[in-house]
C-alpha atoms as a PDB file:
ATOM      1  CA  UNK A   1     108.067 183.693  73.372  1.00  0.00           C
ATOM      2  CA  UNK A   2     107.669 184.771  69.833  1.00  0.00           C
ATOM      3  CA  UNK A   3     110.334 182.078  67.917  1.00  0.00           C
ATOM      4  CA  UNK A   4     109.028 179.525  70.562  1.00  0.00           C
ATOM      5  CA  UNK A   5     105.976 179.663  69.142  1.00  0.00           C
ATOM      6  CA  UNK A   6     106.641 179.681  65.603  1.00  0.00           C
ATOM      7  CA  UNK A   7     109.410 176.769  65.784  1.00  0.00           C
ATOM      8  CA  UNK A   8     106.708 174.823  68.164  1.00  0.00           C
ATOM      9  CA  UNK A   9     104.144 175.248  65.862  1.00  0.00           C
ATOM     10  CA  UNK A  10     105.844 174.769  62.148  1.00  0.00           C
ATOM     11  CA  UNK A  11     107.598 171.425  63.745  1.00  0.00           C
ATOM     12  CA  UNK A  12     104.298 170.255  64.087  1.00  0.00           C
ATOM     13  CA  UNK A  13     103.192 171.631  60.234  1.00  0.00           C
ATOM     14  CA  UNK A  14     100.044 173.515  61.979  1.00  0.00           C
ATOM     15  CA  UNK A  15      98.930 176.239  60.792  1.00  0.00           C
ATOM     16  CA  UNK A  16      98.089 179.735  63.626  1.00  0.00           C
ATOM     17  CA  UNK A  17      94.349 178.894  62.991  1.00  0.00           C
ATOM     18  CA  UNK A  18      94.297 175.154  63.808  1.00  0.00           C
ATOM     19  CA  UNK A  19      96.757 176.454  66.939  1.00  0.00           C
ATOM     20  CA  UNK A  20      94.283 179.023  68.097  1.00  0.00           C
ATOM     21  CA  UNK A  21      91.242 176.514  67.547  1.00  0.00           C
ATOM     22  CA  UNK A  22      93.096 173.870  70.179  1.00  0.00           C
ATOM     23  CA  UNK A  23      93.549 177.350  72.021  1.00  0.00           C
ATOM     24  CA  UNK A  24      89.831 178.268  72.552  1.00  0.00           C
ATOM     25  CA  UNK A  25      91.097 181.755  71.559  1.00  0.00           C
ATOM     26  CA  UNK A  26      90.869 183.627  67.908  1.00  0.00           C
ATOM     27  CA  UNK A  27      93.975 183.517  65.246  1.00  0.00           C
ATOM     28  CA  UNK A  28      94.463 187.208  65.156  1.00  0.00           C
ATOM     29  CA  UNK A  29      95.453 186.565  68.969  1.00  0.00           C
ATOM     30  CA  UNK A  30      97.673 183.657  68.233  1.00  0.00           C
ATOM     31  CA  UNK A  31      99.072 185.918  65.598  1.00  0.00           C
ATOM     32  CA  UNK A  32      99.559 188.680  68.319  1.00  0.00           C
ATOM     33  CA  UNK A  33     101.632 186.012  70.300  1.00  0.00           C
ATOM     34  CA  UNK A  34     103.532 184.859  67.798  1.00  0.00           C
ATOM     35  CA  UNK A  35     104.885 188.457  66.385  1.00  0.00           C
ATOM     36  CA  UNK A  36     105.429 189.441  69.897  1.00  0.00           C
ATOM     37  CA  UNK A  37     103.026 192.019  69.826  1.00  0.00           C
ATOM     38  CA  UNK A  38     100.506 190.680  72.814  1.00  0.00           C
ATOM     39  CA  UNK A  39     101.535 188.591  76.081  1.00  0.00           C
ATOM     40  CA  UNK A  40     100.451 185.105  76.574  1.00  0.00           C
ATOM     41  CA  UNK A  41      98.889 184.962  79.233  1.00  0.00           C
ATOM     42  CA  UNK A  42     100.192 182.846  82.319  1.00  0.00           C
ATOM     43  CA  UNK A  43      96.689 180.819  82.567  1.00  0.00           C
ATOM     44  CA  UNK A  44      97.329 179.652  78.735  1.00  0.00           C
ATOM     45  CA  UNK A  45     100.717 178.020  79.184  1.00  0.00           C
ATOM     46  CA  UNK A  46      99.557 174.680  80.311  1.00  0.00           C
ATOM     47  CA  UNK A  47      96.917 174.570  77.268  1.00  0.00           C
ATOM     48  CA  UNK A  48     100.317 175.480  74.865  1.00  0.00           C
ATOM     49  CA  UNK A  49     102.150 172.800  76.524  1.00  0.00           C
ATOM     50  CA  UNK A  50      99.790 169.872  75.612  1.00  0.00           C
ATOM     51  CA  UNK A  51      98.888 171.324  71.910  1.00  0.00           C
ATOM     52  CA  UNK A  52     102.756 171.290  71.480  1.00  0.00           C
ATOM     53  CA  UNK A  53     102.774 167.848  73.665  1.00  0.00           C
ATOM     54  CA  UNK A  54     105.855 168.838  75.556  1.00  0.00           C
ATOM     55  CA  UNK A  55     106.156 169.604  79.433  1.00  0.00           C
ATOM     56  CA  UNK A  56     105.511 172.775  81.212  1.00  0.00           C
ATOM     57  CA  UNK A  57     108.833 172.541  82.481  1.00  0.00           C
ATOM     58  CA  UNK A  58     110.452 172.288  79.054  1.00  0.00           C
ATOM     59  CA  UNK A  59     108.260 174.933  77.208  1.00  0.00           C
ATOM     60  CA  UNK A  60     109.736 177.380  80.374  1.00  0.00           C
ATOM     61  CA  UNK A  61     112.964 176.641  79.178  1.00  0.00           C
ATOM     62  CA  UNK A  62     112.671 177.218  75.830  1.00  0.00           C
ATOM     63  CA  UNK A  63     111.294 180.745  76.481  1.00  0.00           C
ATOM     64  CA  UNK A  64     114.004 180.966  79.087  1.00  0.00           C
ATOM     65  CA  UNK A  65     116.742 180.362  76.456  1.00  0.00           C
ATOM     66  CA  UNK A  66     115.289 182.396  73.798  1.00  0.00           C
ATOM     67  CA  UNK A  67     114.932 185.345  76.458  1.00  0.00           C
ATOM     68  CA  UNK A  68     118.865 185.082  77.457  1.00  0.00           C
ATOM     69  CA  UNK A  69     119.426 184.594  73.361  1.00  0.00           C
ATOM     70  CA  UNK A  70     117.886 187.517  72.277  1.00  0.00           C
ATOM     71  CA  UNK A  71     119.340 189.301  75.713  1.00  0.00           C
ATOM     72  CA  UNK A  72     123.292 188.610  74.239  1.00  0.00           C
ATOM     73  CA  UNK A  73     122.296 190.147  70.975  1.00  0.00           C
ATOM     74  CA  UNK A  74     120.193 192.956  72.147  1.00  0.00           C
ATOM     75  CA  UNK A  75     122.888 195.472  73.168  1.00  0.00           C
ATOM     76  CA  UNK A  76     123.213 198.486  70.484  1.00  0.00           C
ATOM     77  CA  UNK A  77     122.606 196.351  67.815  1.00  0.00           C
ATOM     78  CA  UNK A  78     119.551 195.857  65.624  1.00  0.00           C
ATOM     79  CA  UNK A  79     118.154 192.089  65.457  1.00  0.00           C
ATOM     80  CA  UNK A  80     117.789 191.434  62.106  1.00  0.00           C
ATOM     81  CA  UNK A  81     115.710 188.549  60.111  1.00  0.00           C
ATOM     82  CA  UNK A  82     119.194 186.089  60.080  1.00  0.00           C
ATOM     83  CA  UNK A  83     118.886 186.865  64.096  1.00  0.00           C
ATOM     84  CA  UNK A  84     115.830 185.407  64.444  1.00  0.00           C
ATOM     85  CA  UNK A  85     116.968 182.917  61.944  1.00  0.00           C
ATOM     86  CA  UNK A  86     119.667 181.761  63.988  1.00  0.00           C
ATOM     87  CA  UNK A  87     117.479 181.535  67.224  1.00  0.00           C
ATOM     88  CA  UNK A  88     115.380 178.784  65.475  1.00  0.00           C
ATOM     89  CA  UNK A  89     117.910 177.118  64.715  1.00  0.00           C
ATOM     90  CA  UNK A  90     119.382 177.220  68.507  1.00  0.00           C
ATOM     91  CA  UNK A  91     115.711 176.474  69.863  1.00  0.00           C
ATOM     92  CA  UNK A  92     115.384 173.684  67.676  1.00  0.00           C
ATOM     93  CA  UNK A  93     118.632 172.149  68.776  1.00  0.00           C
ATOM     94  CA  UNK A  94     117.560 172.762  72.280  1.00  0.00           C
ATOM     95  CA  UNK A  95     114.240 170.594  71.795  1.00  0.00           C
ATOM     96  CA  UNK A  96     116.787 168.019  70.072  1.00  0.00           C
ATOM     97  CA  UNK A  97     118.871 167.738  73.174  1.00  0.00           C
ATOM     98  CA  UNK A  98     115.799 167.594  75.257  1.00  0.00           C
ATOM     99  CA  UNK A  99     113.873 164.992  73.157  1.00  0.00           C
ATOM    100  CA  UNK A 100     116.801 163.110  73.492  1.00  0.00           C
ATOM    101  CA  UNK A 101     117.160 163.215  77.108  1.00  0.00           C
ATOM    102  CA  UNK A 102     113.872 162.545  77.727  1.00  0.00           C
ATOM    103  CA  UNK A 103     113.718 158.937  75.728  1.00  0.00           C
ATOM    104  CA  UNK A 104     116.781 157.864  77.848  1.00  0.00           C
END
């Protein structure tokens, strides 16, 4: 959920602290969320959904596509920086396709 998060939130030019506020839960825990270091928890995924106004059912599959993403790389191979840079870039162009869908 880690590049979910980040692309979610610097799309919408917040900063973790503003995030966490709209949260009800402290930055350092954002931060944890956002490095991949602690677990969202299943209870907070609705709240993430409206901050980031975008469905449930789209923020599952963005974490969806980022999981099978990072899955194809994963192998033997290290994930580097330009990895994760490239995963952006595919999540953003999967919230592209679904904005557009959805204003048809």
């Amino acid at each position: 959920m880690r590049n979910v998060l980040l692309v979610l939130r610097t799309k919408r030019n917040l900063s973790q602290q503003q995030v966490a506020d709209l949260l009800f839960i402290s930055r350092s825990t954002y931060n944890k969320w956002e490095n991949d270091i602690g677990e969202v928890p299943h209870s907070k995924l609705f709240l993430i959904s409206e901050v980031y106004q975008i469905s449930i059912q789209k923020l599952i599959l963005l974490v969806l596509s980022e999981n099978n993403l990072l899955e194809e790389k994963s192998g033997s191979e290290n994930i580097t920086g330009e990895d994760f840079f490239t995963l952006n870039e595919k999540l953003n162009s999967i919230i592209k396709i679904l904005d557009e869908k959805r204003s048809y």
